[in-house]
N, C-alpha and C. Protein backbone atom coordinates (compact mmCIF):
# COMPACT_ATOMS: atom_id res chain seq x y z
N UNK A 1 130.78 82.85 118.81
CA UNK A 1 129.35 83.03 118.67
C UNK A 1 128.74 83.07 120.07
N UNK A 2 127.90 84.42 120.33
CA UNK A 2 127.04 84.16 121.45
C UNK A 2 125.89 83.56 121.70
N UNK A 3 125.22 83.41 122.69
CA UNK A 3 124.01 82.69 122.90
C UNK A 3 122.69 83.40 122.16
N UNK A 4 122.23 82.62 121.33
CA UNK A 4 121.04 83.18 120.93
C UNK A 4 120.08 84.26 121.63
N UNK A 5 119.49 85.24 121.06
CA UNK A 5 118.53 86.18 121.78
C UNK A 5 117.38 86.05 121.15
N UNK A 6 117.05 85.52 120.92
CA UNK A 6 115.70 84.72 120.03
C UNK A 6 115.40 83.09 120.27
N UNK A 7 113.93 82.81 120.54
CA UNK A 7 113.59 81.51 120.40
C UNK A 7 113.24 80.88 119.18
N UNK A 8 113.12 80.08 119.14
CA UNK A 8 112.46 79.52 117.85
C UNK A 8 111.24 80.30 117.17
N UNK A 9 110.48 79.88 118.54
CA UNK A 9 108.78 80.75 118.55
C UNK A 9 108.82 82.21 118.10
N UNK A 10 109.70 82.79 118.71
CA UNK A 10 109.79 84.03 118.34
C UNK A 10 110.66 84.75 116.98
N UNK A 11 111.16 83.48 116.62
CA UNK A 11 111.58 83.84 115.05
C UNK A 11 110.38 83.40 114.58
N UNK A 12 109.91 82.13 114.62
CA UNK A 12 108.65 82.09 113.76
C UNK A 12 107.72 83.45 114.27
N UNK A 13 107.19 83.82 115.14
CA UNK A 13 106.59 85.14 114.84
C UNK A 13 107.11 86.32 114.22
N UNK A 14 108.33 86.26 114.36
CA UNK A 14 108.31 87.49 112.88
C UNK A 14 108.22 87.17 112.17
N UNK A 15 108.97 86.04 111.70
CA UNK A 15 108.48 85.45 110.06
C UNK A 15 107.22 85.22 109.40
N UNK A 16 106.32 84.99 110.88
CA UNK A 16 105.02 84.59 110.17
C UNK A 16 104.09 85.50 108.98
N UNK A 17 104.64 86.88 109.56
CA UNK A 17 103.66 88.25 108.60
C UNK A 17 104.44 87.92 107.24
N UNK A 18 105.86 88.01 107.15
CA UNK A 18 106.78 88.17 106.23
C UNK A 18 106.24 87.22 104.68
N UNK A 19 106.87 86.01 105.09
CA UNK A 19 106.51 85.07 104.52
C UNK A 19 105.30 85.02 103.61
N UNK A 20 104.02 85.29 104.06
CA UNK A 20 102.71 85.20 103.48
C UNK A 20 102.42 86.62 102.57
N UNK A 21 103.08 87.45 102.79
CA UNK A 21 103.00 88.58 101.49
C UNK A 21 103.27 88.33 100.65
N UNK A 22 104.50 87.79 100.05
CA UNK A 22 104.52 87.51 98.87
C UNK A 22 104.85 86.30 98.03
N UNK A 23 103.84 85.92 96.69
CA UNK A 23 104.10 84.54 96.30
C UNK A 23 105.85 84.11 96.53
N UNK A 24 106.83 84.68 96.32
CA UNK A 24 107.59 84.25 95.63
C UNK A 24 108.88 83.93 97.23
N UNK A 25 108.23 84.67 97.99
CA UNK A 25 108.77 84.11 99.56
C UNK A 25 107.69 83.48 99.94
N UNK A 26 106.72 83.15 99.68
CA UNK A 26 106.41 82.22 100.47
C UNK A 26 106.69 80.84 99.39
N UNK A 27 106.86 81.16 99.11
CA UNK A 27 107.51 79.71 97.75
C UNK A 27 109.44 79.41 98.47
N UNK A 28 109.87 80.41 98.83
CA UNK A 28 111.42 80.35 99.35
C UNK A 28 110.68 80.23 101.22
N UNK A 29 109.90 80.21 101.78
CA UNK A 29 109.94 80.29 102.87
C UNK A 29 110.91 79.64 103.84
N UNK A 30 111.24 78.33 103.58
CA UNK A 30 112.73 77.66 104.66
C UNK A 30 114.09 78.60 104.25
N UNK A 31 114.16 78.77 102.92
CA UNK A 31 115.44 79.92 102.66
C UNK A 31 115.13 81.28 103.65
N UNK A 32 114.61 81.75 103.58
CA UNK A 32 114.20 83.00 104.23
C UNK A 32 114.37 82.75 105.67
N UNK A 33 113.32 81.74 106.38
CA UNK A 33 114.05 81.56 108.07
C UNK A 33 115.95 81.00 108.62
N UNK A 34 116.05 80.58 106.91
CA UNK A 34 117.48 80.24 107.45
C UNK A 34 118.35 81.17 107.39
N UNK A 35 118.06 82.13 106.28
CA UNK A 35 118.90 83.38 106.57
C UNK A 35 118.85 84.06 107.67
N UNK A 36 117.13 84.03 108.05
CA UNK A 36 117.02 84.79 109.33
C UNK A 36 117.82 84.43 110.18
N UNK A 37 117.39 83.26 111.03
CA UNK A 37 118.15 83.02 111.82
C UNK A 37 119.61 82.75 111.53
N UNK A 38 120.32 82.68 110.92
CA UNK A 38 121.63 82.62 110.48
C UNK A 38 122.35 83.80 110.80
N UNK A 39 121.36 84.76 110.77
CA UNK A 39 122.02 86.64 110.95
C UNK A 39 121.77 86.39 112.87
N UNK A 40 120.41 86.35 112.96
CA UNK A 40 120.63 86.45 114.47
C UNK A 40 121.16 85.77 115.27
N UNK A 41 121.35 84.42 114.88
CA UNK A 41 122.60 83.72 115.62
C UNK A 41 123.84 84.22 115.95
N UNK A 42 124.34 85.10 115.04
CA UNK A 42 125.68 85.93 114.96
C UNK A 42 125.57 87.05 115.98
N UNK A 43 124.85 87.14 116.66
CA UNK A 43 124.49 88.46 117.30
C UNK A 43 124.12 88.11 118.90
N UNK A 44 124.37 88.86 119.63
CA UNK A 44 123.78 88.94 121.34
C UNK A 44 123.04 89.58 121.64
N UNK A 45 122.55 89.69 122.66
CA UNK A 45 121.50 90.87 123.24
C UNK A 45 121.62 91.90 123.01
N UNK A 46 122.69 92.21 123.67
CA UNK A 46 123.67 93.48 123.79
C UNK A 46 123.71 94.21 122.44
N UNK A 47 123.73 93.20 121.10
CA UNK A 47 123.40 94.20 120.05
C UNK A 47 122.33 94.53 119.73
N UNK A 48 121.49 94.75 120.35
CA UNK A 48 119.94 94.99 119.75
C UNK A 48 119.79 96.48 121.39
N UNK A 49 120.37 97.00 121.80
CA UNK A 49 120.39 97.80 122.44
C UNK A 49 120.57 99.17 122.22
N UNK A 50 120.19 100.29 121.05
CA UNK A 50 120.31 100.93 120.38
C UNK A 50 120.16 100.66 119.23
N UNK A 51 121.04 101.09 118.48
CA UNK A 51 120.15 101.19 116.83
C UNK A 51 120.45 99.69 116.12
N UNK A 52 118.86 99.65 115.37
CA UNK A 52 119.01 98.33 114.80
C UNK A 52 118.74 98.58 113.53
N UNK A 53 119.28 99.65 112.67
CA UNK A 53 119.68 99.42 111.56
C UNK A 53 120.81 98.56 111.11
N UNK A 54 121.96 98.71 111.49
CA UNK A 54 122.84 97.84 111.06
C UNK A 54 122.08 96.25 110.97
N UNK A 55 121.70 95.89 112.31
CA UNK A 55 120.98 94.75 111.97
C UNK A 55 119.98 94.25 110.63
N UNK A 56 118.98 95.80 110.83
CA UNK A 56 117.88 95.48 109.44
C UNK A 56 118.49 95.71 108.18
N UNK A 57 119.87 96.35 108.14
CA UNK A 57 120.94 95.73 106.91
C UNK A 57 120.90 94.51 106.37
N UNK A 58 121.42 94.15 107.66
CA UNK A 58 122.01 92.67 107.36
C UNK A 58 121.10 91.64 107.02
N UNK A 59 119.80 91.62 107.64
CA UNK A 59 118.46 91.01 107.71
C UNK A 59 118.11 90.95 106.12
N UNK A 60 118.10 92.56 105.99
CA UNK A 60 117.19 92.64 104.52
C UNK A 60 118.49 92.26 103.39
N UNK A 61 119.68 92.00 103.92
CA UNK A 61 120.80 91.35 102.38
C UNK A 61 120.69 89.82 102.44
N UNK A 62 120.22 89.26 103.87
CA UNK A 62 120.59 87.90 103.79
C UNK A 62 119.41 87.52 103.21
N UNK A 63 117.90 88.10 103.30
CA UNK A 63 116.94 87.84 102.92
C UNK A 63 117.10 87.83 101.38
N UNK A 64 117.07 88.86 101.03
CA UNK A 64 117.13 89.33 99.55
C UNK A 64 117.94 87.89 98.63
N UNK A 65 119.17 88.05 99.05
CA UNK A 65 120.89 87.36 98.92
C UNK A 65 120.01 85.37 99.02
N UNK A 66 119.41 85.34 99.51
CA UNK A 66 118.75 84.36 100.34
C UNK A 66 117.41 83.87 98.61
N UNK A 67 116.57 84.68 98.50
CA UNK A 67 115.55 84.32 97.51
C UNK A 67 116.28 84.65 96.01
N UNK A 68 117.47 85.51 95.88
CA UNK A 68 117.64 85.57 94.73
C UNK A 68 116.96 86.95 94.23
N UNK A 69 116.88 87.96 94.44
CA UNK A 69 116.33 88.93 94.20
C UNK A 69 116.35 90.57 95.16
N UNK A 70 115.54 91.22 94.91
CA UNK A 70 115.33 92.46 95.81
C UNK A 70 113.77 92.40 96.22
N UNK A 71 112.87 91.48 96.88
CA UNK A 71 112.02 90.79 97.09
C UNK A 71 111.64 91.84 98.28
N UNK A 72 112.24 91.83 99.34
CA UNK A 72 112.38 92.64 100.63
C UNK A 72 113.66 93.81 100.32
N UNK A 73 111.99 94.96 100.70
CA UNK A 73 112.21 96.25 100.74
C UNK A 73 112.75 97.15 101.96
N UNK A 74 112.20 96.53 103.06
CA UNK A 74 112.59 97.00 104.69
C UNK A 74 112.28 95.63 105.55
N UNK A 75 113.20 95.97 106.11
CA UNK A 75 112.98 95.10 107.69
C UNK A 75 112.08 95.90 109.10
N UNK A 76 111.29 95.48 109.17
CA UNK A 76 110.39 96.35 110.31
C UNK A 76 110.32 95.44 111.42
N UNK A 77 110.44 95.91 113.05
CA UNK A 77 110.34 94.86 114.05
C UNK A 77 109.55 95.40 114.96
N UNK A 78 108.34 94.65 115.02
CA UNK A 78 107.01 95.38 115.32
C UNK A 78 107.79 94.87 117.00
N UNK A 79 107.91 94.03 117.78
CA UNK A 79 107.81 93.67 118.87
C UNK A 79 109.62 92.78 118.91
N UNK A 80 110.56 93.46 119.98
CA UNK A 80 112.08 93.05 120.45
C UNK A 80 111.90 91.88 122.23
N UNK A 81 111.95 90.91 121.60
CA UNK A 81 112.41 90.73 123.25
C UNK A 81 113.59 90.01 123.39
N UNK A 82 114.22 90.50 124.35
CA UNK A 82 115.90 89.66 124.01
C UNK A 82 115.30 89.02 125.82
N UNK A 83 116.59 87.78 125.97
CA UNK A 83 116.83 87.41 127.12
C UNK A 83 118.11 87.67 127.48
């Protein structure tokens, strides 16, 4: 496992839009950041350097896989900052 490319802060800012759309994630909301971060933990900088579909794969199965449903339709990443 490599070193995280995400802070805390900055997982909670993506999560923050996510979460509040819909009753039934924001009712799963700790499931949902743990998947999150659970996927990006697995990952380095270096993968977010070209295409991040594979990533918003994985994002939108652990999410989904995560609440029990097909809840999340796309993964969108308004703002990337890796270290």
């Amino acid at each position: 496992m490599s070193d995280a490319f995400l802070s805390q802060d900055e997982i909670d800012a993506l999560l923050e839009g996510v979460t509040g759309e819909s009753q039934k994630l924001a009712k799963e909301e700790a499931k949902v950041r743990d998947a999150v971060v659970s996927v990006l933990r697995r990952h380095s900088a270096e993968d977010t350097r070209g295409d991040l579909g594979p990533l918003r794969k994985e994002l939108l199965a652990a999410i989904n896989r995560a609440v029990g449903g097909d809840y999340v339709r796309a993964v969108y990443f308004e703002e990337f900052v890796t270290q």
